[in-house]
N, C-alpha and C. Protein backbone atom coordinates (compact mmCIF):
# COMPACT_ATOMS: atom_id res chain seq x y z
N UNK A 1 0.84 -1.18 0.00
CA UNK A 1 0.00 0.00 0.00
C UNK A 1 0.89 1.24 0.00
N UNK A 2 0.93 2.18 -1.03
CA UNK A 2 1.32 3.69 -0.73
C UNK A 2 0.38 4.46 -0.03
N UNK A 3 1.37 5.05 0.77
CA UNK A 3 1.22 6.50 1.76
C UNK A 3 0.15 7.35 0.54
N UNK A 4 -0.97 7.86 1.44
CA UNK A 4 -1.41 9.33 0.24
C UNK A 4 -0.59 10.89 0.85
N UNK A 5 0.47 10.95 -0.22
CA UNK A 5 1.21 11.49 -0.17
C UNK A 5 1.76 12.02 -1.44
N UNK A 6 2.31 13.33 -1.60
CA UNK A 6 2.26 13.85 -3.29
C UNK A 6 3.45 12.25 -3.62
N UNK A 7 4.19 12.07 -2.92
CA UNK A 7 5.13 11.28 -3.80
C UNK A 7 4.26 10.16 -4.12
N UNK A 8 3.34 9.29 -3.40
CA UNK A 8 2.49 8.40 -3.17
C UNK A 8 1.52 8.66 -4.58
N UNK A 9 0.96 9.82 -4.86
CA UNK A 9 0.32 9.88 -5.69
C UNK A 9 0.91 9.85 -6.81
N UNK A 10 2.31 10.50 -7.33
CA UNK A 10 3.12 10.45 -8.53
C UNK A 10 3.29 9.14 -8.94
N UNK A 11 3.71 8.33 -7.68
CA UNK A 11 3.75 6.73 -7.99
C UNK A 11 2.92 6.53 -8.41
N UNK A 12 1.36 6.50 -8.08
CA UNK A 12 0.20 5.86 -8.67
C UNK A 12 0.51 5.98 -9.80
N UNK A 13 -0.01 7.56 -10.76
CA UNK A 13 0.04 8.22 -11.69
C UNK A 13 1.05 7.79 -12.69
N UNK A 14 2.58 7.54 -12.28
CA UNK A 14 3.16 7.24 -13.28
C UNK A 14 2.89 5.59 -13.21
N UNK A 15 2.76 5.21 -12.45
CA UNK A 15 2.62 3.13 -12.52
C UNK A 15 1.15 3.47 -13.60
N UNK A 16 0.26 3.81 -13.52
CA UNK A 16 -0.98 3.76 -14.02
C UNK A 16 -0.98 4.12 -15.79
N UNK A 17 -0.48 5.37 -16.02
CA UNK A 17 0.05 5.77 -17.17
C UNK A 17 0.87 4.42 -17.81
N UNK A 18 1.92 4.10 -17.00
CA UNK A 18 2.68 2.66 -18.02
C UNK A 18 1.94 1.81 -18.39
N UNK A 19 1.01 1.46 -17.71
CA UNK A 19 -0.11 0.19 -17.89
C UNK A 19 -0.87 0.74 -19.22
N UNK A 20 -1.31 1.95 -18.84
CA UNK A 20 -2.13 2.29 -20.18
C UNK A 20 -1.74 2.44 -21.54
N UNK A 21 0.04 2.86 -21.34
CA UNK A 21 0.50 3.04 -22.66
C UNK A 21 1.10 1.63 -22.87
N UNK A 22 1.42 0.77 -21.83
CA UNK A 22 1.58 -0.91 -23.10
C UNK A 22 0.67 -1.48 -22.95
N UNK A 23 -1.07 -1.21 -22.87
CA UNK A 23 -1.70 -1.42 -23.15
C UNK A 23 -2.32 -0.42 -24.89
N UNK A 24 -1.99 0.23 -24.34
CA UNK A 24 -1.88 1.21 -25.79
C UNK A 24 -1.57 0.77 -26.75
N UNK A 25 -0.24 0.62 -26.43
CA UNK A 25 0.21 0.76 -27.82
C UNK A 25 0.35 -0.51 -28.19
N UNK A 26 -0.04 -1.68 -27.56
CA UNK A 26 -0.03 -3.26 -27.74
C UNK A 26 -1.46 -3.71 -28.47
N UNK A 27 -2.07 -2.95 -28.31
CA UNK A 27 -3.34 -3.59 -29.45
C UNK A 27 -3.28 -3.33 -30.59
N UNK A 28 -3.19 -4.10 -31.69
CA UNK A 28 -3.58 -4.02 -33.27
C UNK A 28 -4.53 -3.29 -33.64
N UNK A 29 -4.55 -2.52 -34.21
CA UNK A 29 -5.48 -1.96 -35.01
C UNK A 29 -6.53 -1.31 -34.17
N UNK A 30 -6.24 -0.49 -33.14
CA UNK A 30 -6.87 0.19 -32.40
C UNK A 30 -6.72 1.44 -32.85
N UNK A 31 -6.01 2.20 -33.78
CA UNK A 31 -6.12 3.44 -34.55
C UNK A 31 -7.24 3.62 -35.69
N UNK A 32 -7.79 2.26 -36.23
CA UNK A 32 -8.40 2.59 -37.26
C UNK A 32 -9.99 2.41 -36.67
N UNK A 33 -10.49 2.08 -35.28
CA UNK A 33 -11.47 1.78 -35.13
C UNK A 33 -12.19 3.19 -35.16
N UNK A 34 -13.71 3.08 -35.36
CA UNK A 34 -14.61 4.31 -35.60
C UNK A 34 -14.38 5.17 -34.12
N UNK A 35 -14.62 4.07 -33.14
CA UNK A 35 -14.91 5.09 -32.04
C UNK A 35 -13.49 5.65 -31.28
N UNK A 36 -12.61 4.97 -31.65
CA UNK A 36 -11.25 5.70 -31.57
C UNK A 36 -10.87 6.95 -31.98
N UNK A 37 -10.94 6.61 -33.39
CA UNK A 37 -11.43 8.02 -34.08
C UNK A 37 -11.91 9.26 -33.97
N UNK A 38 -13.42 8.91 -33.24
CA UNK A 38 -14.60 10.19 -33.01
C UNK A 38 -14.12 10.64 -31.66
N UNK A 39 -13.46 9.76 -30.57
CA UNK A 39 -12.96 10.19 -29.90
C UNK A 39 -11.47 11.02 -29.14
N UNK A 40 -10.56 10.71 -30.42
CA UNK A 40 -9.24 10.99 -30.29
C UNK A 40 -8.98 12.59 -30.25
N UNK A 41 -9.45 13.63 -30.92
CA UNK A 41 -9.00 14.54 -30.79
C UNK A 41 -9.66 15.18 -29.82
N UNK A 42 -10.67 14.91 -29.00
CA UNK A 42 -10.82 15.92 -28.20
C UNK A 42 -10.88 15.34 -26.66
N UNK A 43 -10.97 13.70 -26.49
CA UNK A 43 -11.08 13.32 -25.24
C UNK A 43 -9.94 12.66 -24.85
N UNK A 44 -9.25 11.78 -25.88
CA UNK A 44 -7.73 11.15 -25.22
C UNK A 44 -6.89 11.91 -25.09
N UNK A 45 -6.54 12.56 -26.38
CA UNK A 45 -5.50 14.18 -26.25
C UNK A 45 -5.51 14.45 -25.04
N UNK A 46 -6.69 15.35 -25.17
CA UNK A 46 -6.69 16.12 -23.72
C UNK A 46 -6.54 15.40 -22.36
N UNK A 47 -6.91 14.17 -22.08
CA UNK A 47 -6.90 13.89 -20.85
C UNK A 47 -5.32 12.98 -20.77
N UNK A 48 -4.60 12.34 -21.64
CA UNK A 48 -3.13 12.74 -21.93
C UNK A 48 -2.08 14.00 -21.46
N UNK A 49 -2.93 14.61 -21.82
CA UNK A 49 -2.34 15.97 -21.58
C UNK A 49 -2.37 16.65 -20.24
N UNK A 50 -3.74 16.41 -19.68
CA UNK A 50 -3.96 16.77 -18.59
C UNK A 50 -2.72 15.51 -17.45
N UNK A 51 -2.55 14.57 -17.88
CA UNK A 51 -2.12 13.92 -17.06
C UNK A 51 -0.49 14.16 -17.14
N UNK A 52 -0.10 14.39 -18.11
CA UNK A 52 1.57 14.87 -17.99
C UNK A 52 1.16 16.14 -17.37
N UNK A 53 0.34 16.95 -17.90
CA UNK A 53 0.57 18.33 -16.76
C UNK A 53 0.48 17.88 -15.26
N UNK A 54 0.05 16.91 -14.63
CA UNK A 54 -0.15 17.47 -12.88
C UNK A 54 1.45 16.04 -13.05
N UNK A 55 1.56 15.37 -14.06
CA UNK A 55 3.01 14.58 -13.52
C UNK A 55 3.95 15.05 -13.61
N UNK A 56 4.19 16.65 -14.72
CA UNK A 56 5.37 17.26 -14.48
C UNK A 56 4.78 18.39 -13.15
N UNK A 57 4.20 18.76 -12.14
CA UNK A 57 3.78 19.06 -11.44
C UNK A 57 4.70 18.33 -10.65
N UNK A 58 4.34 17.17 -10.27
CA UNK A 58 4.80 16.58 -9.36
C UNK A 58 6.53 16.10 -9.44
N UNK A 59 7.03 16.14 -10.54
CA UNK A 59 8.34 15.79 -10.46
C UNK A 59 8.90 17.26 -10.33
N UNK A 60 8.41 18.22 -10.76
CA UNK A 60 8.76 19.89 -10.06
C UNK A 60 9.47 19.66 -8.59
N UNK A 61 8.33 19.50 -8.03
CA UNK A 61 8.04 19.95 -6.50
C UNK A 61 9.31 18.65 -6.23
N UNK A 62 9.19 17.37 -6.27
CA UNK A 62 9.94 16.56 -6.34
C UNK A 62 11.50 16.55 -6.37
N UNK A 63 11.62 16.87 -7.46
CA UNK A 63 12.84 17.43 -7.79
C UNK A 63 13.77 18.84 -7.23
N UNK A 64 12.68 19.60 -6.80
CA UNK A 64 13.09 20.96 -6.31
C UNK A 64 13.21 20.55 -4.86
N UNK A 65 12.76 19.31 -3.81
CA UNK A 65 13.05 18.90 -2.87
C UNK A 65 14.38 18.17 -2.28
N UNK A 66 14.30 17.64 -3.85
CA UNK A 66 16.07 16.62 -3.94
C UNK A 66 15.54 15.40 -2.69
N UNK A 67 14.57 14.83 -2.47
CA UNK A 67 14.56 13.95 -1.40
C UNK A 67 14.77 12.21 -2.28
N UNK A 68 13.84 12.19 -2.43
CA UNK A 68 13.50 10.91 -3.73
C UNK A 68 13.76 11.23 -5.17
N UNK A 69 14.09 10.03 -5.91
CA UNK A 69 14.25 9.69 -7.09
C UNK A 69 13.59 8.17 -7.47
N UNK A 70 13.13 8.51 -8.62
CA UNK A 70 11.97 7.22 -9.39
C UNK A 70 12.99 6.78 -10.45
N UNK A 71 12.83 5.31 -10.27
CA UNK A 71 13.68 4.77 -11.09
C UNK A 71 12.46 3.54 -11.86
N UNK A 72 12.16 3.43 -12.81
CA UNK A 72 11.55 2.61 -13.57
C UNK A 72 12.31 1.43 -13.70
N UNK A 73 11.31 0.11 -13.37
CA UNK A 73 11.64 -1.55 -13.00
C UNK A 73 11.80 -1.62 -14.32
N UNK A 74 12.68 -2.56 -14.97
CA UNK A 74 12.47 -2.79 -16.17
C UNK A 74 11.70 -4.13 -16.69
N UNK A 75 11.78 -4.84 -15.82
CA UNK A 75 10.73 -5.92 -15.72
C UNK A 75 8.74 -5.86 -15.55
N UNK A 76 8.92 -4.27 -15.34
CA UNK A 76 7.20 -4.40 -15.02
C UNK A 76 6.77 -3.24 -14.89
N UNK A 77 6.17 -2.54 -14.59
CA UNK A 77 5.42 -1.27 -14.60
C UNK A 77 5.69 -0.36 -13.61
N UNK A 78 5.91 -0.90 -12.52
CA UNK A 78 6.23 -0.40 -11.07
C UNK A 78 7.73 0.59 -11.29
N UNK A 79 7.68 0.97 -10.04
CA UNK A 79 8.91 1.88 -9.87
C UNK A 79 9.59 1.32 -8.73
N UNK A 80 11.12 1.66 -8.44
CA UNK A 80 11.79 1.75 -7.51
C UNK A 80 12.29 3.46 -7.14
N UNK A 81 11.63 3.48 -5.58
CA UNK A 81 12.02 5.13 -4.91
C UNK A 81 12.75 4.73 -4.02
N UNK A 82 14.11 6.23 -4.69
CA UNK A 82 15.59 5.61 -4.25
C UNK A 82 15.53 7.22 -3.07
N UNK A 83 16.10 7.21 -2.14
CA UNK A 83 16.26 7.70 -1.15
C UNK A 83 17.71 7.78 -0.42
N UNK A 84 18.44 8.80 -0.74
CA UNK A 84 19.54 8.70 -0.52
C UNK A 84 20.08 8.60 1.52
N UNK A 85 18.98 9.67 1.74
CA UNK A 85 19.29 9.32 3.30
C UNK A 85 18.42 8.15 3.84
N UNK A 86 17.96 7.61 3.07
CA UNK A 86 17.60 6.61 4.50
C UNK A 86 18.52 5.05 4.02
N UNK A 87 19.66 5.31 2.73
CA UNK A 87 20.47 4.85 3.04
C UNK A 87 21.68 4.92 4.27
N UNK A 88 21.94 6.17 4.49
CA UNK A 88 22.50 6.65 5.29
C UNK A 88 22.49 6.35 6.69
N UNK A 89 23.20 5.37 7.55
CA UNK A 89 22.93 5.28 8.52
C UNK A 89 23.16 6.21 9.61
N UNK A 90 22.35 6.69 10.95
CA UNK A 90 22.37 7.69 12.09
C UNK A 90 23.66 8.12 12.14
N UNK A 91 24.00 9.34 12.69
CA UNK A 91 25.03 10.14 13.11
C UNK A 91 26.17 10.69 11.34
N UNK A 92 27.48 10.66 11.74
CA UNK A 92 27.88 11.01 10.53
C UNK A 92 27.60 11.28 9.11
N UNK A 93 27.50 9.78 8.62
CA UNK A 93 27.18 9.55 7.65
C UNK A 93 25.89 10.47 6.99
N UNK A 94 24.72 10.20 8.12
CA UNK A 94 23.76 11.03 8.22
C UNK A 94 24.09 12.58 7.23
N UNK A 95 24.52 13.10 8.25
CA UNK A 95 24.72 14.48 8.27
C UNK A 95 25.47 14.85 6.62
N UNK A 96 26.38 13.70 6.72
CA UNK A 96 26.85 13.94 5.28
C UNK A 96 25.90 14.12 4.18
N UNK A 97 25.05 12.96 4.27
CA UNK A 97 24.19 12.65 3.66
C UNK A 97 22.76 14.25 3.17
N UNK A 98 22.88 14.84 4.14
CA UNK A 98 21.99 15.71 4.40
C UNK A 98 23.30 17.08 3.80
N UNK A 99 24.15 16.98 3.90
CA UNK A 99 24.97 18.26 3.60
C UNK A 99 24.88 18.16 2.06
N UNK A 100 25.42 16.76 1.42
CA UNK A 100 25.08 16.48 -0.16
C UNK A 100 24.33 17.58 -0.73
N UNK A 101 23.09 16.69 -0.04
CA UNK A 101 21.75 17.25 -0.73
C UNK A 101 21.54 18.62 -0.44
N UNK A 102 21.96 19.27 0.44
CA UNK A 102 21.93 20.67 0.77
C UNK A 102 22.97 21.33 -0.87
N UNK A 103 24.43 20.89 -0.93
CA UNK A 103 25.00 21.66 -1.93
C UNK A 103 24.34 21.10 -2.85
N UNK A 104 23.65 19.84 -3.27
CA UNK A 104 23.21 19.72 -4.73
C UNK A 104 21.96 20.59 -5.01
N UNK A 105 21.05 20.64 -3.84
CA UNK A 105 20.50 21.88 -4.39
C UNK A 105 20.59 23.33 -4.45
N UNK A 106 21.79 23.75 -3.98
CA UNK A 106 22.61 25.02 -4.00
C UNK A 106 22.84 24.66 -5.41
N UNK A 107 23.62 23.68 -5.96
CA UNK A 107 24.17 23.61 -7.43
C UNK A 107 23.02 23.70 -8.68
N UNK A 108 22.15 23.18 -8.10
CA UNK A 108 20.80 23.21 -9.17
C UNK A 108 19.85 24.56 -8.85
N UNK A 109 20.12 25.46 -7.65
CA UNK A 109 19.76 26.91 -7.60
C UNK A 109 20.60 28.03 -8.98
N UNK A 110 21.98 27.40 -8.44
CA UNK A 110 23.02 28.09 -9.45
C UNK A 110 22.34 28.31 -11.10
N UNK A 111 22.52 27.06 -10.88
CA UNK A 111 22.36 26.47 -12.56
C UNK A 111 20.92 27.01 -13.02
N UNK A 112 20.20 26.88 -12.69
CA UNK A 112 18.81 27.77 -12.92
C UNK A 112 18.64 29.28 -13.04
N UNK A 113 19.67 29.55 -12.10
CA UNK A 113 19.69 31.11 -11.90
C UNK A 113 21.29 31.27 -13.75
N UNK A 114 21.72 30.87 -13.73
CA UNK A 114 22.32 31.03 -14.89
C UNK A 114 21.86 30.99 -16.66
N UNK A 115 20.95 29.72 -16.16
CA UNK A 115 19.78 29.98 -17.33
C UNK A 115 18.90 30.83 -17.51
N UNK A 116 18.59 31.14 -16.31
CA UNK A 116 17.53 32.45 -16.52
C UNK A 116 18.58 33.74 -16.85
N UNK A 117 19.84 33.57 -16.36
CA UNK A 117 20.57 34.74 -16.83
C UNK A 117 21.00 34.71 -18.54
N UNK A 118 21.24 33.74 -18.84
CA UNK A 118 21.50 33.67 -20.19
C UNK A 118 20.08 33.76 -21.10
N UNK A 119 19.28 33.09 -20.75
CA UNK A 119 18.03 33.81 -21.35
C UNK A 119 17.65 35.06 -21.51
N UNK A 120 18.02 36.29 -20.46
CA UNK A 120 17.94 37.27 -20.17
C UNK A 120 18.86 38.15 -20.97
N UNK A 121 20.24 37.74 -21.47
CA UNK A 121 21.35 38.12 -21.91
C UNK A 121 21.33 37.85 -23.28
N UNK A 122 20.43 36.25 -23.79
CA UNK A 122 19.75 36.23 -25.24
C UNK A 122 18.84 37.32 -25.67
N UNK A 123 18.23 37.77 -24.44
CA UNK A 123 17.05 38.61 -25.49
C UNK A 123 17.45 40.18 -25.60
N UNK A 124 18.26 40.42 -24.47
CA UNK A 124 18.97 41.67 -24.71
C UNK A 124 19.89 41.51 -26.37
N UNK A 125 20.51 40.75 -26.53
CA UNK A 125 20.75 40.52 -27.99
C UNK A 125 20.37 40.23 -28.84
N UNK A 126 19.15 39.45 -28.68
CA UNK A 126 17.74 40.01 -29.53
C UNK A 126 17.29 41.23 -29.52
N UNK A 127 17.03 42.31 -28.91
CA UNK A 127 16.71 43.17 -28.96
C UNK A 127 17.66 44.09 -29.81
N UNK A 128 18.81 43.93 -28.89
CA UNK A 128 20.07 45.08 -30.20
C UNK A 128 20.49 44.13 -31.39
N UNK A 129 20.04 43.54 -31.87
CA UNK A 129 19.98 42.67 -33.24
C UNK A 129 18.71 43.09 -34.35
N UNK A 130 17.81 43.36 -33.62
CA UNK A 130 16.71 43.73 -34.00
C UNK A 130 16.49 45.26 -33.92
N UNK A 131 17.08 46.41 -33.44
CA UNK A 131 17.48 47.07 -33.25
C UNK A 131 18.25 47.89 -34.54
N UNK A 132 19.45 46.77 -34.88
CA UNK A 132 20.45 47.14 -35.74
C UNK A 132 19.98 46.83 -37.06
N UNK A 133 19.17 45.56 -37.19
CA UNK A 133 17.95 45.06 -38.42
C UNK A 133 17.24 46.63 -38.76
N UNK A 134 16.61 47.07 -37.67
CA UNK A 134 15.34 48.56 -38.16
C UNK A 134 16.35 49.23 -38.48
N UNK A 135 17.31 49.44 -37.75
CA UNK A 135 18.21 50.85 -38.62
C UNK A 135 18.42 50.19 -40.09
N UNK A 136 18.88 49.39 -40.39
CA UNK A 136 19.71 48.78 -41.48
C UNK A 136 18.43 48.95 -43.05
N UNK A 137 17.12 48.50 -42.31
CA UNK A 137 15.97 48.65 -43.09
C UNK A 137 15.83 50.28 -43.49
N UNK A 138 15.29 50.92 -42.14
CA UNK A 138 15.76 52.46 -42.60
C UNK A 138 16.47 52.89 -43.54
N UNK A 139 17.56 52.62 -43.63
CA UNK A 139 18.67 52.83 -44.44
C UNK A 139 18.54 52.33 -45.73
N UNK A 140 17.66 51.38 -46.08
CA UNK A 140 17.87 50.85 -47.39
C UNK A 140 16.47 51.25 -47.94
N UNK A 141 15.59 51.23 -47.05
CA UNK A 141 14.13 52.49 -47.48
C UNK A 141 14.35 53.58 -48.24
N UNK A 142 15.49 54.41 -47.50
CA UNK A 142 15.92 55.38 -47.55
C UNK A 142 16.15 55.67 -49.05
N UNK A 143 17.33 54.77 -48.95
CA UNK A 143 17.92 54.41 -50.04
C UNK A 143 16.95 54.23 -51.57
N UNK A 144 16.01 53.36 -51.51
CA UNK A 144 15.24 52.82 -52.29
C UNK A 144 14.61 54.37 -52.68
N UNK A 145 13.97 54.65 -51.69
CA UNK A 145 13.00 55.53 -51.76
C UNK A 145 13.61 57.16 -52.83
N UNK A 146 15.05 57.35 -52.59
CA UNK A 146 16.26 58.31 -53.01
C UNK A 146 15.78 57.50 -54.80
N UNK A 147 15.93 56.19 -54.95
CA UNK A 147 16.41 55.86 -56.26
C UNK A 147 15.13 55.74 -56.65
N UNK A 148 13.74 55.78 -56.67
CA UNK A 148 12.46 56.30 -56.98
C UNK A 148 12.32 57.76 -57.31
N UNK A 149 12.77 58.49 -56.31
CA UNK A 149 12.77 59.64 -56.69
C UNK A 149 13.76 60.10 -57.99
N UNK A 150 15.02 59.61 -57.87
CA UNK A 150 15.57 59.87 -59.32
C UNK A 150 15.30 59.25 -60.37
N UNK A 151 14.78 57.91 -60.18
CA UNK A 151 13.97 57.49 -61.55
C UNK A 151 13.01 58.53 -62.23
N UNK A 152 12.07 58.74 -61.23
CA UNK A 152 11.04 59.38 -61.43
C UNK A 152 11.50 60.96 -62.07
N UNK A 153 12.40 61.59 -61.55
CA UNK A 153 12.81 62.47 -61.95
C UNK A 153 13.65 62.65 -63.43
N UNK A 154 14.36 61.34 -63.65
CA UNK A 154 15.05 61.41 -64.58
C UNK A 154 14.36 60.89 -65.91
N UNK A 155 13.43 60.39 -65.75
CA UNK A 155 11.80 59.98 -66.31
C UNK A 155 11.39 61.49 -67.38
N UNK A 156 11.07 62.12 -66.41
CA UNK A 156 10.26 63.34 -66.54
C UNK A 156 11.15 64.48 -67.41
């Protein structure tokens, strides 16, 4: 029995999802049936969809905890949740154990905060790229617009 607990529930959710997709994708000719069909774009999609949204939900929060990690059985549907401290036996080790996970999520604060900086530092160079594009257009408007007028003039 799982705990009802967000990790408890991710387990369900992802064990439940595997069942459905090699059940899925293991039947013959279940794409061409009528009611597959009438139903695919607006009720499997979506409720597909809805279900990776609350499972990347949960590996968020998960992940941003650093406590557990899901490791998929390869023999069966189920998962193995790996837990680094409660390998860890009392006192020392412990603490080590708990300091880890303290700098690994200092290291994965970093690293996030660097992507958002380089994202930030992309669009500033998007901007003066785009920037240097309108002048450059200007300039050849300009231009164009100069060699209309002397057509036109030299026309006449």
């Amino acid at each position: 029995m799982i705990k009802p607990s967000p990790l408890g529930g991710e387990v369900i959710l992802r064990t439940e999802m595997r069942i459905i997709e090699k059940d899925y994708y293991t039947i013959k000719g279940m794409r061409e049936w009528d009611v597959y069909k009438q139903h695919l774009p607006a009720s499997i999609t979506a409720l597909f969809d809805a279900i990776d949204a609350a499972l990347q939900r949960y590996k968020a929060r998960r992940i941003e905890r650093g406590f557990y990690y899901l490791r998929p059985m390869a023999d069966s549907v189920s998962f193995w949740i790996r837990c680094p401290l409660k390998k860890a036996p009392p006192g020392a080790s412990r603490r080590k154990a708990l300091e880890n996970r303290r700098l690994l999520l200092e290291k994965r604060k970093a690293v996030a905060a660097n992507v958002v900086l380089s994202k930030a530092t992309d669009e500033g160079h998007l901007v003066q790229m785009t920037a240097k594009s309108m002048s450059l257009m200007r300039l050849c408007t300009m231009w164009y617009f100069a060699y209309l007028v002397f057509v036109l003039v030299s026309c006449c």
